[in-house]
PDB file of N, CA and C in Angstrom:
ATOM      1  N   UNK A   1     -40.407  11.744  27.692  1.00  0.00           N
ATOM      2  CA  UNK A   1     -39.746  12.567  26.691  1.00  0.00           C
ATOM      3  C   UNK A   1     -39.211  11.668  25.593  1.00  0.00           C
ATOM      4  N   UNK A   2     -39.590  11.999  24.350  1.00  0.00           N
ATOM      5  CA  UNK A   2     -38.757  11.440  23.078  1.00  0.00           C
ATOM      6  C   UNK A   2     -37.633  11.903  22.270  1.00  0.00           C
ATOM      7  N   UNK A   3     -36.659  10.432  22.669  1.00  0.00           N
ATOM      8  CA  UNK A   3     -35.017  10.758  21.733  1.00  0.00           C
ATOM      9  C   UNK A   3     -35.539  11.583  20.542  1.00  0.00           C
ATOM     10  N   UNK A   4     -34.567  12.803  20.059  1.00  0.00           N
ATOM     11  CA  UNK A   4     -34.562  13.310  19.166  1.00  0.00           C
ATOM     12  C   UNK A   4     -34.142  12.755  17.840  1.00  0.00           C
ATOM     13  N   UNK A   5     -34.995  12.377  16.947  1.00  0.00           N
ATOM     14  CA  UNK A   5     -35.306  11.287  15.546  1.00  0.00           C
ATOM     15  C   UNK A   5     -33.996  12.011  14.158  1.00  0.00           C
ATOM     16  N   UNK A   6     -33.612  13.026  14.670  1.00  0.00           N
ATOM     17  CA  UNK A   6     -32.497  13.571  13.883  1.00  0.00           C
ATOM     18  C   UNK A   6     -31.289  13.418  14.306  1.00  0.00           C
ATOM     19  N   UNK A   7     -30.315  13.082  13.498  1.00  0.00           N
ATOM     20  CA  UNK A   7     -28.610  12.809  14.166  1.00  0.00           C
ATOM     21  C   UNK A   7     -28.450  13.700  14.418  1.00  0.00           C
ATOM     22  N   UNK A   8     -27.210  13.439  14.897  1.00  0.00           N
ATOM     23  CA  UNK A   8     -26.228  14.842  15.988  1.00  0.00           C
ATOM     24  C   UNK A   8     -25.525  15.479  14.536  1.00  0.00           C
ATOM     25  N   UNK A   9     -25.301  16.788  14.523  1.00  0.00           N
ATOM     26  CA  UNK A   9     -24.537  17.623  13.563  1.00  0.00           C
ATOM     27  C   UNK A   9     -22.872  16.851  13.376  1.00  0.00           C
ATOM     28  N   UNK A  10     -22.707  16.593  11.945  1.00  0.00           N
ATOM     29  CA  UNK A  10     -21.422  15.984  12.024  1.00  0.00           C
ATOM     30  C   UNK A  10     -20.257  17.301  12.209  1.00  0.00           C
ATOM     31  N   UNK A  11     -19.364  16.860  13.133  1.00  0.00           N
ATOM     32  CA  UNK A  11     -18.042  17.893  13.540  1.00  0.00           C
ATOM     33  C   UNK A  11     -17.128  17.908  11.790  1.00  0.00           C
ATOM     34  N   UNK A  12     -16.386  18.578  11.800  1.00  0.00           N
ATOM     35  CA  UNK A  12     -14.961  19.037  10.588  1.00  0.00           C
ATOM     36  C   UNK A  12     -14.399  16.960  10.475  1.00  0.00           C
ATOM     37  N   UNK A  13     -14.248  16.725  11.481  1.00  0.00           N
ATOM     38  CA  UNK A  13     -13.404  15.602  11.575  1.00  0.00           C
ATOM     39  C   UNK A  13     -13.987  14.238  11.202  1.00  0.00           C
ATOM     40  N   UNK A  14     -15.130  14.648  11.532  1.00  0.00           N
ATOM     41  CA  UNK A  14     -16.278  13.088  11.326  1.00  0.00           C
ATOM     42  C   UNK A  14     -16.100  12.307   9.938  1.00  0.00           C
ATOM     43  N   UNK A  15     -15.812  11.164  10.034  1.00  0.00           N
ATOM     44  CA  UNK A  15     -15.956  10.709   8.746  1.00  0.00           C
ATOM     45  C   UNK A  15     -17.178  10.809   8.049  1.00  0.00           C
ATOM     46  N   UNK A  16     -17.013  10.880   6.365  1.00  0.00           N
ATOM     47  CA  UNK A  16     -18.145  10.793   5.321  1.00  0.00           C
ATOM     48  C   UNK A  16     -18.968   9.871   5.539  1.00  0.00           C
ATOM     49  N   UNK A  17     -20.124   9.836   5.143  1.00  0.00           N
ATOM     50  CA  UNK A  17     -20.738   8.297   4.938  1.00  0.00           C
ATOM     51  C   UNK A  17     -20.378   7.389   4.222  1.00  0.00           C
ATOM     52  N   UNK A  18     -20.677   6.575   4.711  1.00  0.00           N
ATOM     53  CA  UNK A  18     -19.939   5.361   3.779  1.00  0.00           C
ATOM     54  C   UNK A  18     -20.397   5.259   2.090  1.00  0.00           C
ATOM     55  N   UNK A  19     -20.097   5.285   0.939  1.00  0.00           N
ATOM     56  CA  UNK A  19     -20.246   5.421  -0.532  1.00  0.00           C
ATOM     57  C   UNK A  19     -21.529   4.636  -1.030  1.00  0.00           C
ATOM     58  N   UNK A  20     -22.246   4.298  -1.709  1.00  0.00           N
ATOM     59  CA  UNK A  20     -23.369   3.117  -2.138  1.00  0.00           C
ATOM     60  C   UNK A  20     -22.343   2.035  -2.898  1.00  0.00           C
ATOM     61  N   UNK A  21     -22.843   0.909  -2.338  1.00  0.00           N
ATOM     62  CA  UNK A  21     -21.656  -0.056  -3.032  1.00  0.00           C
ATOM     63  C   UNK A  21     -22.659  -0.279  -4.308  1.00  0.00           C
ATOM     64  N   UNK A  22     -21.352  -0.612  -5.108  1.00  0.00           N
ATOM     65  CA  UNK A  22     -21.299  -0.335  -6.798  1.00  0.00           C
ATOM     66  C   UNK A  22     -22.766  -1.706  -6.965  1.00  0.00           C
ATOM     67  N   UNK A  23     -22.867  -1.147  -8.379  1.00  0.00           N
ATOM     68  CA  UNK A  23     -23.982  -1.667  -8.703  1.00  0.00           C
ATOM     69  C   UNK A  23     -24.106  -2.849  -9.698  1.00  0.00           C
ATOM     70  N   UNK A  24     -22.862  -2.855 -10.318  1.00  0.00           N
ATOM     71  CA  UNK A  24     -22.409  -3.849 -10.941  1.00  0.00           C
ATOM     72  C   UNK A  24     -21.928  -5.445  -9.897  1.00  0.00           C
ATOM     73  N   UNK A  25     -22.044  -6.789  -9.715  1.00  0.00           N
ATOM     74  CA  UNK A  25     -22.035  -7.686  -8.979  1.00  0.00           C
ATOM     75  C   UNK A  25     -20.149  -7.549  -9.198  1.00  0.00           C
ATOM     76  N   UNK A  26     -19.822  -8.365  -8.319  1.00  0.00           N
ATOM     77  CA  UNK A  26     -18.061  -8.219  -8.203  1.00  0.00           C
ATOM     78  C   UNK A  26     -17.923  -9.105  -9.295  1.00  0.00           C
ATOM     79  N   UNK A  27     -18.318 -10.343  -9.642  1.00  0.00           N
ATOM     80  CA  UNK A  27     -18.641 -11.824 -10.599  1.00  0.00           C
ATOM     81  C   UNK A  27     -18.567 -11.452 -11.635  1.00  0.00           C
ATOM     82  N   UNK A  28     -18.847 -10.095 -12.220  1.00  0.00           N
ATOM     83  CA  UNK A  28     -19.704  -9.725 -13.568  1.00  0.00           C
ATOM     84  C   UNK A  28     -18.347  -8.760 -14.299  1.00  0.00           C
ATOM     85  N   UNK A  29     -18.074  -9.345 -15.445  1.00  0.00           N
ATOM     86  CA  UNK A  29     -16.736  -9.374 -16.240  1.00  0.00           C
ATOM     87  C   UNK A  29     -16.071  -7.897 -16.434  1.00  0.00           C
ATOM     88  N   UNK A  30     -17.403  -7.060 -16.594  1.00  0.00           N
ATOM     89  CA  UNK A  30     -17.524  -6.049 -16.881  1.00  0.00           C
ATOM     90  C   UNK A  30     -16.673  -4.885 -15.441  1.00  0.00           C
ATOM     91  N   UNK A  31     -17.037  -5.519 -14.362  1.00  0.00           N
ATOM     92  CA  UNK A  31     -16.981  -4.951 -12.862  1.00  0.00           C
ATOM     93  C   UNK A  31     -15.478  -4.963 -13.286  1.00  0.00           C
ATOM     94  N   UNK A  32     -14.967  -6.059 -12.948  1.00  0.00           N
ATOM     95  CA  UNK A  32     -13.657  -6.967 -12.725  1.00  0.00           C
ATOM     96  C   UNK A  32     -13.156  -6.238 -13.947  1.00  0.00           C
ATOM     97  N   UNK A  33     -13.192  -5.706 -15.024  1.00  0.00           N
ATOM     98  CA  UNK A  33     -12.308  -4.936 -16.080  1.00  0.00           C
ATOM     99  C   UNK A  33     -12.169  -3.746 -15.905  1.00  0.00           C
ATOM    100  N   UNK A  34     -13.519  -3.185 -15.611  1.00  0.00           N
ATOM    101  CA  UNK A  34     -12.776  -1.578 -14.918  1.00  0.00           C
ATOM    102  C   UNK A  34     -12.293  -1.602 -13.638  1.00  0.00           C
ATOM    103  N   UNK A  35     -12.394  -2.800 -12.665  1.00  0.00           N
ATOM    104  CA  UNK A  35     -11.580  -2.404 -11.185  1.00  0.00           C
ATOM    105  C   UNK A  35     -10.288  -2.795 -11.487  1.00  0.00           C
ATOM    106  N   UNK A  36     -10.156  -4.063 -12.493  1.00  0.00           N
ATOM    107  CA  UNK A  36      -8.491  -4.492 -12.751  1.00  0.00           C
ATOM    108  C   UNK A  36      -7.699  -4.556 -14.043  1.00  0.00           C
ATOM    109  N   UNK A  37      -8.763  -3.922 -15.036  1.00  0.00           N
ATOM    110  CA  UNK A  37      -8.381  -3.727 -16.480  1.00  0.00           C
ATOM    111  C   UNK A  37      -8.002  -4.822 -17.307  1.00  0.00           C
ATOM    112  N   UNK A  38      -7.427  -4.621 -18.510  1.00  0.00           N
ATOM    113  CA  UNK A  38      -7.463  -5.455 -19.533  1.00  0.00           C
ATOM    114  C   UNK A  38      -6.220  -6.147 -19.044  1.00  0.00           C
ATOM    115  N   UNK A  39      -6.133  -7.168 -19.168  1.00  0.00           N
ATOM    116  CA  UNK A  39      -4.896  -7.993 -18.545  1.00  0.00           C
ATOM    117  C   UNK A  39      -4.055  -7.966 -19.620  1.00  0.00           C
ATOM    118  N   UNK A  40      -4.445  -7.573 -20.980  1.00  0.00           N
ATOM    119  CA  UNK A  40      -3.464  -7.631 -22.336  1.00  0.00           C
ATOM    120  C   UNK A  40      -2.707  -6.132 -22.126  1.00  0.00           C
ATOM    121  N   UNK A  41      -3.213  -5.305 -20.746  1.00  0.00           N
ATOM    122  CA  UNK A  41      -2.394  -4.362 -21.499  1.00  0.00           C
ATOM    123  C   UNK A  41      -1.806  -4.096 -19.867  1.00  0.00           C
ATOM    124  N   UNK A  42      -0.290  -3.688 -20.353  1.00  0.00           N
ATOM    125  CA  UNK A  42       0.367  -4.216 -19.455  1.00  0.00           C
ATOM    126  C   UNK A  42       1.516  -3.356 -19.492  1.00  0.00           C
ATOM    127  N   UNK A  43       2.260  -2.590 -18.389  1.00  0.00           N
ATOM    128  CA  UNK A  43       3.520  -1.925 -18.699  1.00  0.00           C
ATOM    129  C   UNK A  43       4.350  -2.241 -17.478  1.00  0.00           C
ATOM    130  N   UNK A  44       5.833  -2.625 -18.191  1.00  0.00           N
ATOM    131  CA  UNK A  44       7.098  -3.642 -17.561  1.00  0.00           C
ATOM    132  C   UNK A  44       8.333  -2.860 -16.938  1.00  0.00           C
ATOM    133  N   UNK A  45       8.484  -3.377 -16.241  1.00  0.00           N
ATOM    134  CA  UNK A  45      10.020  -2.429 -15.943  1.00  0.00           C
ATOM    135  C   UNK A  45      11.249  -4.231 -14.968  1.00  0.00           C
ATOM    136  N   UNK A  46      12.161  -3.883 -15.487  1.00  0.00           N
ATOM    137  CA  UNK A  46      13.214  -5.650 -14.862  1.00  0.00           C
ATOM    138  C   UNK A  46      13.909  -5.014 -13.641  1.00  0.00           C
ATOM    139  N   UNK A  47      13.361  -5.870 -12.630  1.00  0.00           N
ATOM    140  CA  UNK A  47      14.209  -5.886 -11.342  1.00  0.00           C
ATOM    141  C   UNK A  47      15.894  -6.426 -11.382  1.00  0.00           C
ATOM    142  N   UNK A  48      16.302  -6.391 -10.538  1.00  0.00           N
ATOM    143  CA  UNK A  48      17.477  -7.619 -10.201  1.00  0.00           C
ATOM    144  C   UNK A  48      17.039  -8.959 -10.486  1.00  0.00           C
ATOM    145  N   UNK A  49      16.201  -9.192  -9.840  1.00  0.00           N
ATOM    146  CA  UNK A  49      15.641 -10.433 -10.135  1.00  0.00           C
ATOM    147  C   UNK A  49      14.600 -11.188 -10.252  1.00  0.00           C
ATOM    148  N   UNK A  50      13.563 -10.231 -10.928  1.00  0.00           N
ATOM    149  CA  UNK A  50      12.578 -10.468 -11.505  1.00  0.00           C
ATOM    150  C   UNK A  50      11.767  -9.263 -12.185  1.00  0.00           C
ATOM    151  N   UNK A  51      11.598  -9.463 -13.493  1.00  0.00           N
ATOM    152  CA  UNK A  51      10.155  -8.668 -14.305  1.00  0.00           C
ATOM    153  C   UNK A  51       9.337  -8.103 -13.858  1.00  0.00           C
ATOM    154  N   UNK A  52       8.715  -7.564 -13.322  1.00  0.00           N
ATOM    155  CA  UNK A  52       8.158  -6.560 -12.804  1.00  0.00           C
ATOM    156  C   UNK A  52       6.703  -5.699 -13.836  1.00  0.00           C
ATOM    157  N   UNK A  53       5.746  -6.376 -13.538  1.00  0.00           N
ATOM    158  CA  UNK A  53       4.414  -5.731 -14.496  1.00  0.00           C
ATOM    159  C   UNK A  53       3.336  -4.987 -13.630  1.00  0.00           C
ATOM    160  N   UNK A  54       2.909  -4.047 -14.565  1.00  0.00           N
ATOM    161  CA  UNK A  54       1.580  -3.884 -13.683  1.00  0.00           C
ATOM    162  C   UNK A  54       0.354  -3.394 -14.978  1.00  0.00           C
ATOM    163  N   UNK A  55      -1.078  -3.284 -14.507  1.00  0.00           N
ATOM    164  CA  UNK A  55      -1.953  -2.500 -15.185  1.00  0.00           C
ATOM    165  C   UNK A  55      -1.664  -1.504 -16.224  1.00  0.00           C
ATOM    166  N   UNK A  56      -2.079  -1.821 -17.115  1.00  0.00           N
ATOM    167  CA  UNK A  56      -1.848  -0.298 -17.807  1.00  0.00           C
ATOM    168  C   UNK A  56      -2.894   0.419 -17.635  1.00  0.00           C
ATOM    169  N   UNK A  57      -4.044  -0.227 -17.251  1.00  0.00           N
ATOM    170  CA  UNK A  57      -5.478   0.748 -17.575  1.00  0.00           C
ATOM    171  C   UNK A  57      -6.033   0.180 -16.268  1.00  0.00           C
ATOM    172  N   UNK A  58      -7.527  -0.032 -15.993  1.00  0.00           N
ATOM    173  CA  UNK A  58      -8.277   0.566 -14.882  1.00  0.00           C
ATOM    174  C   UNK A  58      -7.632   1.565 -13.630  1.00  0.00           C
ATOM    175  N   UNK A  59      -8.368   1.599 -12.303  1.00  0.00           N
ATOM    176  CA  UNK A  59      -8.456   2.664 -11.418  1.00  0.00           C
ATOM    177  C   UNK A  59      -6.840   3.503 -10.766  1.00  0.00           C
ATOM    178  N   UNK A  60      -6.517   1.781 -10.294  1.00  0.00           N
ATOM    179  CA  UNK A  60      -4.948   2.210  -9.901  1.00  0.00           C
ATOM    180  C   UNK A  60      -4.301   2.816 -11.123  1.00  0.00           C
ATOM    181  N   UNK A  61      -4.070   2.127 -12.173  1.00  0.00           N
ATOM    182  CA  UNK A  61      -3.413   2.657 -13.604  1.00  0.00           C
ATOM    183  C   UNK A  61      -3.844   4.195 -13.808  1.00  0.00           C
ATOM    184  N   UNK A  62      -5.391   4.693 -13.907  1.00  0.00           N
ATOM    185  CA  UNK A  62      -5.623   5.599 -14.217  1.00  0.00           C
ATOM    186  C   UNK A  62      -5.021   6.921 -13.278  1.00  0.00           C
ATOM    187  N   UNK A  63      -4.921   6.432 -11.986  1.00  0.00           N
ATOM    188  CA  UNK A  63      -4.673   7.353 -10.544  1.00  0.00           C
ATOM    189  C   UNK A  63      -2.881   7.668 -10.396  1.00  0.00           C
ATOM    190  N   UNK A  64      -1.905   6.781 -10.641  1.00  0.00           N
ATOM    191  CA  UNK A  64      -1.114   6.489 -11.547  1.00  0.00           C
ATOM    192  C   UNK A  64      -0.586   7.545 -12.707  1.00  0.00           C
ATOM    193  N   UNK A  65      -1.703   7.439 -13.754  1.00  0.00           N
ATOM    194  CA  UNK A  65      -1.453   8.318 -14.761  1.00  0.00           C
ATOM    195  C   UNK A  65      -1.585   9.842 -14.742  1.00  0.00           C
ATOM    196  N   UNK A  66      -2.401   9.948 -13.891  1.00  0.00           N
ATOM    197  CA  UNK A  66      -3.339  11.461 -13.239  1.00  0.00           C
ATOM    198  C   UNK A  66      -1.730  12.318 -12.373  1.00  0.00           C
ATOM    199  N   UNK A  67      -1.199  11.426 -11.475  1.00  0.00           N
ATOM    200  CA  UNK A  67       0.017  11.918 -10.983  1.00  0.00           C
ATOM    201  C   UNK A  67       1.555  11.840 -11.301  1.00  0.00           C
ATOM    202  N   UNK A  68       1.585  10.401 -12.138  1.00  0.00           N
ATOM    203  CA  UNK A  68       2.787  10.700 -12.846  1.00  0.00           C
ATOM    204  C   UNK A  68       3.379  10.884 -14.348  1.00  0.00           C
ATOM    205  N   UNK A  69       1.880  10.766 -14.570  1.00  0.00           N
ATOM    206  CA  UNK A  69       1.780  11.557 -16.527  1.00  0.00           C
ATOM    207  C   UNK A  69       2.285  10.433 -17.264  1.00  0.00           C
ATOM    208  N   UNK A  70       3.068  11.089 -18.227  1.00  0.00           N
ATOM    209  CA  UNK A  70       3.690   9.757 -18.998  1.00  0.00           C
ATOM    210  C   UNK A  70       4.881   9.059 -18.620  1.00  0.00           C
ATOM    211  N   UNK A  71       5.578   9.236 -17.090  1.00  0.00           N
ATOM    212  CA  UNK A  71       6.421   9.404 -16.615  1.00  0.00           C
ATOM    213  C   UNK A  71       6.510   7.640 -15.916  1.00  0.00           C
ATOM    214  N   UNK A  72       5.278   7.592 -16.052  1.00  0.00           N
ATOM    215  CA  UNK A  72       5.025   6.346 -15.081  1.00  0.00           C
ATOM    216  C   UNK A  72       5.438   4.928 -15.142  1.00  0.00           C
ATOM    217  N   UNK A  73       6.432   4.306 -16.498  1.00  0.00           N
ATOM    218  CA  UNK A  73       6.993   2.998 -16.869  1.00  0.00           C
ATOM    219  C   UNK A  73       8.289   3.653 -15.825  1.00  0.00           C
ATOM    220  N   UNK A  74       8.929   4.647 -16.095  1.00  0.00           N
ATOM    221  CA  UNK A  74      10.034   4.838 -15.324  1.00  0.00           C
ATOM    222  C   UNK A  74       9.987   4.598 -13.677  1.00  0.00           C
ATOM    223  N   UNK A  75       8.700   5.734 -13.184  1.00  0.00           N
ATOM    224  CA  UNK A  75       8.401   5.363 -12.060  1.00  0.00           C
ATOM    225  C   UNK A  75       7.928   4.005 -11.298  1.00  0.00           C
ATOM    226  N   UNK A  76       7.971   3.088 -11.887  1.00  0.00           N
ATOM    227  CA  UNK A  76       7.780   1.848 -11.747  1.00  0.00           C
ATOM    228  C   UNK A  76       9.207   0.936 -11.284  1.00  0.00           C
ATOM    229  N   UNK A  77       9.948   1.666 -12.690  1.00  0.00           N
ATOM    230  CA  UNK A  77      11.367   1.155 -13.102  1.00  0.00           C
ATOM    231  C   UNK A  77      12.104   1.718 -11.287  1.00  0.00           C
ATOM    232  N   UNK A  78      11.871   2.935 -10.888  1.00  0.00           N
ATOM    233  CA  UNK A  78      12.729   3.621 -10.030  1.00  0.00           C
ATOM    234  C   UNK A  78      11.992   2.945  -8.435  1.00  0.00           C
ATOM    235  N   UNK A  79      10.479   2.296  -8.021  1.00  0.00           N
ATOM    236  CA  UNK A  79       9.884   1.849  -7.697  1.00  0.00           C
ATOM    237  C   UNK A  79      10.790   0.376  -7.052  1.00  0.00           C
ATOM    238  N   UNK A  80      11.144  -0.259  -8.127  1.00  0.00           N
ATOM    239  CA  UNK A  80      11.921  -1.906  -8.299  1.00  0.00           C
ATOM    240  C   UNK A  80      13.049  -1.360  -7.775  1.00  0.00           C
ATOM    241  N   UNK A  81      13.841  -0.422  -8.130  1.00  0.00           N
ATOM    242  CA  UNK A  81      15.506  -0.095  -7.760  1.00  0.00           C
ATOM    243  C   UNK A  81      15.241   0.115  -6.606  1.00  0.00           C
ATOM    244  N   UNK A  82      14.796   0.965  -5.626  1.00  0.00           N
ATOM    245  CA  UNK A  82      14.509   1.281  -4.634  1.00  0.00           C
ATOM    246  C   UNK A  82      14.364  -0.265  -2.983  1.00  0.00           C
ATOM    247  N   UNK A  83      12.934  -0.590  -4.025  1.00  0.00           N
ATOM    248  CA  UNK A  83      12.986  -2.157  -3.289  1.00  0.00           C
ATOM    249  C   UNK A  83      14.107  -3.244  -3.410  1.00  0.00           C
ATOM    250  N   UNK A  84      14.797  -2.943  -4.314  1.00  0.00           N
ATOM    251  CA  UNK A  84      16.085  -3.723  -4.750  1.00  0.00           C
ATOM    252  C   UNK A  84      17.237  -3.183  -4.107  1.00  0.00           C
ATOM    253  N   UNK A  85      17.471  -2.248  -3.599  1.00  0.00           N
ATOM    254  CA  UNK A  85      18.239  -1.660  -2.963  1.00  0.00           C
ATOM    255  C   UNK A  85      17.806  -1.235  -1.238  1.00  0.00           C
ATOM    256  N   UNK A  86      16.674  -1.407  -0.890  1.00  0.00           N
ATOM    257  CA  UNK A  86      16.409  -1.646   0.597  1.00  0.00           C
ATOM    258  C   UNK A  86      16.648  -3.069   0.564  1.00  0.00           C
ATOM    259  N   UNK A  87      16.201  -4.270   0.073  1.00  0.00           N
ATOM    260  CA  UNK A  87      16.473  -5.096   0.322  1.00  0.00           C
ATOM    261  C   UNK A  87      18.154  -5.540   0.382  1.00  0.00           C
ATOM    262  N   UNK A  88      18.685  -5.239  -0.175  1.00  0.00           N
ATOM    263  CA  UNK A  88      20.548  -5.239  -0.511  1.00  0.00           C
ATOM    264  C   UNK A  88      20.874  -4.968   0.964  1.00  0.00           C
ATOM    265  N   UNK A  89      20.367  -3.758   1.673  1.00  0.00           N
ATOM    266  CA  UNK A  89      20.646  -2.930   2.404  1.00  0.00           C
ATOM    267  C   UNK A  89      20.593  -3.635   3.988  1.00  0.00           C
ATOM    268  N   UNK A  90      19.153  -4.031   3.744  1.00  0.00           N
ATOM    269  CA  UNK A  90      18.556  -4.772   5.079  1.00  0.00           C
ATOM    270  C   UNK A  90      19.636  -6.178   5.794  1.00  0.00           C
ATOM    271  N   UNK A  91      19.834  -7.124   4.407  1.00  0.00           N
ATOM    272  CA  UNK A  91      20.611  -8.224   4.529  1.00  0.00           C
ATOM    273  C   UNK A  91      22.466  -7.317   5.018  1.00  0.00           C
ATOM    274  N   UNK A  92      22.601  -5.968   4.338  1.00  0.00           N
ATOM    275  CA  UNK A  92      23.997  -5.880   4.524  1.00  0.00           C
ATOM    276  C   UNK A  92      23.853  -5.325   6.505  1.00  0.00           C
ATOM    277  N   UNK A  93      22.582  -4.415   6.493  1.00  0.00           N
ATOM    278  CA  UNK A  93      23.061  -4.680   7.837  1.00  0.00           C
ATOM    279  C   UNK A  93      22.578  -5.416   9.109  1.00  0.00           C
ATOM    280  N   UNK A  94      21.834  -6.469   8.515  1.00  0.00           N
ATOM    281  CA  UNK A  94      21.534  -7.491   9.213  1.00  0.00           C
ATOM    282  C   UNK A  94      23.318  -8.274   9.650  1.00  0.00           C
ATOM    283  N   UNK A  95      24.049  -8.196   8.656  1.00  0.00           N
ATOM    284  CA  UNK A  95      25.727  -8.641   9.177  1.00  0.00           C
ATOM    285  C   UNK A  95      26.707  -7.776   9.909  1.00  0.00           C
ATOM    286  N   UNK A  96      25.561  -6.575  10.562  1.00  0.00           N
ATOM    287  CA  UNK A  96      26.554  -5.729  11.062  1.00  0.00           C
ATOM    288  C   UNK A  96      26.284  -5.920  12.853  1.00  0.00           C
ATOM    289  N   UNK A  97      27.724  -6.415  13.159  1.00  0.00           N
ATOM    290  CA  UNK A  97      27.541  -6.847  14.593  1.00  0.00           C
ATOM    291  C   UNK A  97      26.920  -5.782  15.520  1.00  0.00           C
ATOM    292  N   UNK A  98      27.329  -4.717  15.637  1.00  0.00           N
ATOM    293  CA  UNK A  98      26.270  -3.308  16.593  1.00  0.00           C
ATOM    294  C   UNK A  98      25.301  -3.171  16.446  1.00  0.00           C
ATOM    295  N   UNK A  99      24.655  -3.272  15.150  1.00  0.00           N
ATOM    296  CA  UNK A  99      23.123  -3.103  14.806  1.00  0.00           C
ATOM    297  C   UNK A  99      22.577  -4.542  15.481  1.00  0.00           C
ATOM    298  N   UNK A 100      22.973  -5.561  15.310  1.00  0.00           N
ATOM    299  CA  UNK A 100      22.622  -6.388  16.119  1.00  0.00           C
ATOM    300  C   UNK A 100      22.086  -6.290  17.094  1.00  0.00           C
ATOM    301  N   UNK A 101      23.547  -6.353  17.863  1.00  0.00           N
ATOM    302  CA  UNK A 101      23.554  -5.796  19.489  1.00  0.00           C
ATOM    303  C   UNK A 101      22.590  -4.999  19.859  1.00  0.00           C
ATOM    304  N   UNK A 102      22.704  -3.347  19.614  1.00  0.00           N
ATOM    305  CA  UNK A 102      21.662  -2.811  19.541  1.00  0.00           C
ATOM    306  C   UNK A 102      20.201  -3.021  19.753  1.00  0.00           C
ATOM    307  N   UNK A 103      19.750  -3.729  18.535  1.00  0.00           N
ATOM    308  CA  UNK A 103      18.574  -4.548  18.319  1.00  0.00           C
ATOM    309  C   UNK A 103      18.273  -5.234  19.172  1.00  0.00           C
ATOM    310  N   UNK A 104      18.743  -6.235  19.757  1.00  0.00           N
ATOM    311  CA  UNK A 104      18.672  -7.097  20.879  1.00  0.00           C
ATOM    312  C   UNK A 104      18.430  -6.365  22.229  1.00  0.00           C
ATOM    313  N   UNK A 105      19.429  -5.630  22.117  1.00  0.00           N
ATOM    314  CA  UNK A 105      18.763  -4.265  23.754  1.00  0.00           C
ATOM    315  C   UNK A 105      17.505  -3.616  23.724  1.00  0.00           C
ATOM    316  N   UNK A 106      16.981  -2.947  22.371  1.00  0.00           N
ATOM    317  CA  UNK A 106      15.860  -2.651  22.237  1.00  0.00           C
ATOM    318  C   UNK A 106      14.838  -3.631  22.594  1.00  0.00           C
ATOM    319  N   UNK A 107      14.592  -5.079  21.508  1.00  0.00           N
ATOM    320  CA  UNK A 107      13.838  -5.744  22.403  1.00  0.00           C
ATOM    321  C   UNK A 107      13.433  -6.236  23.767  1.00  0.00           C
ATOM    322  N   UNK A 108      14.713  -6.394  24.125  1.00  0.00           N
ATOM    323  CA  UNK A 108      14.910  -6.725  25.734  1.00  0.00           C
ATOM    324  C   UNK A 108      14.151  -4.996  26.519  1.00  0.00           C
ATOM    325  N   UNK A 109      14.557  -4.078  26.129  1.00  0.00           N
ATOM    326  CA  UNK A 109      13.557  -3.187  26.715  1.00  0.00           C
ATOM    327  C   UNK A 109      12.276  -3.106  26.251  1.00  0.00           C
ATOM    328  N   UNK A 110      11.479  -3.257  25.380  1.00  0.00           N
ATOM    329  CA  UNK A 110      10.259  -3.450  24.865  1.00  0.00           C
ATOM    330  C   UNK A 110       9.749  -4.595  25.717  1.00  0.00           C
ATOM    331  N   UNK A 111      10.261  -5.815  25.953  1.00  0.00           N
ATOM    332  CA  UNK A 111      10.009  -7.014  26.777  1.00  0.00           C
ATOM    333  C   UNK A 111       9.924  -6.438  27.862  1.00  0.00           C
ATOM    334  N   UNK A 112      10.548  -5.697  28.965  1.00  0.00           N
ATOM    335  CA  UNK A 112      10.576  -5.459  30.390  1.00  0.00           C
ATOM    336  C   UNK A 112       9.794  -4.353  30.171  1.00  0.00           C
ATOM    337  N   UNK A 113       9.408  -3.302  29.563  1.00  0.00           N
ATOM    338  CA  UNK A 113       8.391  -2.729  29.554  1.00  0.00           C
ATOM    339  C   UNK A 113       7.225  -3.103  29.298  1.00  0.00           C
ATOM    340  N   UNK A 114       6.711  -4.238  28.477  1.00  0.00           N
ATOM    341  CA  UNK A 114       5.466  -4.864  28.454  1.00  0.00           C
ATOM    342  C   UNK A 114       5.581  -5.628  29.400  1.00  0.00           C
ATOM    343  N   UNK A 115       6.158  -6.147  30.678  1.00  0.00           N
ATOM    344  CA  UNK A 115       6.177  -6.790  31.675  1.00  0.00           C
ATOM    345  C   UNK A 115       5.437  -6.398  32.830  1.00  0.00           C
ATOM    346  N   UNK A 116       4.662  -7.077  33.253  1.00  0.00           N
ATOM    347  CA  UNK A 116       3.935  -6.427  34.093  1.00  0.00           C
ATOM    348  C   UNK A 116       4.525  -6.194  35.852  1.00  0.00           C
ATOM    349  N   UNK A 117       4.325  -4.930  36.360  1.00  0.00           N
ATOM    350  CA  UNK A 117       5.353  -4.836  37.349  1.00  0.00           C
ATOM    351  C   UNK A 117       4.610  -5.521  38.583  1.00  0.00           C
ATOM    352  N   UNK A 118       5.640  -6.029  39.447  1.00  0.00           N
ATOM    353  CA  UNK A 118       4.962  -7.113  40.548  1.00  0.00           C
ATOM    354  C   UNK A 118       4.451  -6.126  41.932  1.00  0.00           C
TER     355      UNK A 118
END
């Protein structure tokens, strides 16, 4: 008897096929400007402690623009505050003695649970 030369019916869940990779070489100036755009163009927003740039134009930029309109130097700006303020956050309660503690019990149970029982 001969395997049947047709695939199995893809289910709801199955992933797509994989895309045709692009046709342009990755090397080729042209590729590299629409995947990462014009490097002259550029929109800024200032951290705490550091400048903060990104794309103005190719894919991310465009995907970007599609969802946050013209809105998007701000969203950048609110982006930095955010990371500037988890980070503030992390160090303040990295000095907090219970969270510590805490922390330390958790691992210690994560450890005796990956322990293998005798």
């Amino acid at each position: 008897m001969t395997p049947p030369t047709s695939s199995p019916p893809r289910s709801a869940w199955s992933p797509s096929p994989s895309p045709a990779p692009p046709t342009a070489a990755p090397h080729d100036p042209a590729f590299a400007r629409t995947l990462f755009g014009d490097p002259d163009k550029r929109i800024s927003a200032a951290g705490k402690t550091i400048p903060v740039t990104r794309l103005a134009d190719a894919c991310q930029a465009e995907a970007e623009q599609r969802l946050l309109g013209s809105d998007r130097p701000h969203w950048l700006q609110y982006r930095i505050q955010l990371g500037d303020g988890e980070k503030e956050e992390r160090q303040q309660l990295e000095q907090d003695r219970e969270f510590r503690t805490v922390t330390e019990l958790w691992r210690r149970s994560l450890h005796h649970a990956e322990s293998p029982s005798p």
